[in-house]
Protein backbone atom coordinates (compact mmCIF):
# COMPACT_ATOMS: atom_id res chain seq x y z
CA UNK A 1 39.92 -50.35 173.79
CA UNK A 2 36.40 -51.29 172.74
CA UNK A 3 36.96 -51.18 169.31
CA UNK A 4 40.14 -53.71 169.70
CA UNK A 5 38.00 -55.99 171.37
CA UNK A 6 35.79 -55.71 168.94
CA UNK A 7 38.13 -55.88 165.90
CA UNK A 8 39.27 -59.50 167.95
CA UNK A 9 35.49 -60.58 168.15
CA UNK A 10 35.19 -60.05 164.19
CA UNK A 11 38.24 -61.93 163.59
CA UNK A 12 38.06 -64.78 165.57
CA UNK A 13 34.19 -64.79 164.10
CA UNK A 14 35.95 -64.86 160.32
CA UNK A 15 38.62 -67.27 161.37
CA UNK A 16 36.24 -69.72 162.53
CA UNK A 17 33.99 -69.55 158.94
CA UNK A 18 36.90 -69.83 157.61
CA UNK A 19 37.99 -72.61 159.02
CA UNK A 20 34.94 -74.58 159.25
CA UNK A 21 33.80 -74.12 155.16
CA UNK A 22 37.77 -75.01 154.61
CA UNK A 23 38.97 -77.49 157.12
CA UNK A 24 36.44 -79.15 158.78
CA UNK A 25 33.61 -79.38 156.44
CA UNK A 26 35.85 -81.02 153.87
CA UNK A 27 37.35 -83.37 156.34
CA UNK A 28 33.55 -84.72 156.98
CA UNK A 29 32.64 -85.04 153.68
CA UNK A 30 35.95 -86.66 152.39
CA UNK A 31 37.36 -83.96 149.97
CA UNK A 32 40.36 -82.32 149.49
CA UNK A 33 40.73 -79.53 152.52
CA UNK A 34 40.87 -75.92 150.80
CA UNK A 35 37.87 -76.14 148.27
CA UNK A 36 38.27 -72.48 147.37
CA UNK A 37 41.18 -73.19 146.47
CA UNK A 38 40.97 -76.51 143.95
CA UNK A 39 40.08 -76.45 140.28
CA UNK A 40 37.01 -78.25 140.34
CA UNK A 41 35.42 -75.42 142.44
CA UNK A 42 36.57 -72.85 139.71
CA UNK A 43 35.36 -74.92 137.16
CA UNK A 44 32.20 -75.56 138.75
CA UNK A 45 31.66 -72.01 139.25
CA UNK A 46 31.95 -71.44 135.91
CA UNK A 47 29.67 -73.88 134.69
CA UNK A 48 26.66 -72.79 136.91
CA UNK A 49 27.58 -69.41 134.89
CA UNK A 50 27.05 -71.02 131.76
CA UNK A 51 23.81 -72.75 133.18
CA UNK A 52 22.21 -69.48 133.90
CA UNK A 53 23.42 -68.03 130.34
CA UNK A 54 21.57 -71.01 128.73
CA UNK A 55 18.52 -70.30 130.24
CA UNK A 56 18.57 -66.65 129.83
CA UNK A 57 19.07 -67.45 126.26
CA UNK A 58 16.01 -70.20 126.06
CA UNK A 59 14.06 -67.69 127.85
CA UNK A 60 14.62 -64.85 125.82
CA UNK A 61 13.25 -67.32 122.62
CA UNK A 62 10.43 -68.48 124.01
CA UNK A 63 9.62 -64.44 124.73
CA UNK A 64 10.32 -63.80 121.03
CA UNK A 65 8.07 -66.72 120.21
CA UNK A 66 5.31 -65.59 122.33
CA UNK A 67 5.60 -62.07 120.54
CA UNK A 68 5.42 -63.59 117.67
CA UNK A 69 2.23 -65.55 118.46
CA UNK A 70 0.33 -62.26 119.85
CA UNK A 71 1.35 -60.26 116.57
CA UNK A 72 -0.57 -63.23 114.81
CA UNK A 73 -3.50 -63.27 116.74
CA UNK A 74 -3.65 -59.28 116.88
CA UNK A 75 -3.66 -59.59 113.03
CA UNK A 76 -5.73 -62.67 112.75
CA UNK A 77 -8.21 -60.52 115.43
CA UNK A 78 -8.23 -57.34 113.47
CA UNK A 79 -8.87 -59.15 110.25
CA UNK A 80 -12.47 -60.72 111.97
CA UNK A 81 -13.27 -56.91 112.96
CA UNK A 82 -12.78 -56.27 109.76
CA UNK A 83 -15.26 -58.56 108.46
CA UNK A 84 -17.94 -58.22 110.57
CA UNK A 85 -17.94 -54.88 110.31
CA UNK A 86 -17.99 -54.98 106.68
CA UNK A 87 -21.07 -57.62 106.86
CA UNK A 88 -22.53 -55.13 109.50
């Protein structure tokens, strides 16, 4: 009996998310009712996908550049050891 009850509570909980991110919210704002539904939400999905790829990929450069620019000063470092402790 409880767990019925409960089992109604949970649905009646996911019925009215459901119904407020696909009915009513859209009526207030002026789009088409059903977002999860449309195209555009697919699409747009997809693009913030691509968004994060391109930065993942910029990011991953600028780490390779940055390696790149510590490797040069480790050797540029190691070569001024060298000297002074040659002129030592």
């Amino acid at each position: 009996m409880i767990v019925f009850s409960m089992l109604e509570i949970l649905a009646g909980i996911c019925l009215a998310i459901f119904l407020g991110s696909q009915i009513l919210r859209p009526m207030f704002r002026g789009t088409k009712l059903f977002p999860m539904f449309s195209k555009r939400a697919k699409l747009s999905d997809e693009m913030i996908g691509l968004r994060e790829e391109e930065e993942l990929i910029d990011l991953e450069k600028q780490v390779e550049a940055k390696k790149k620019d510590m490797n040069r000063l480790r050797v540029v470092r190691e070569a001024e050891l060298d000297e002074t402790k040659k002129g030592a």
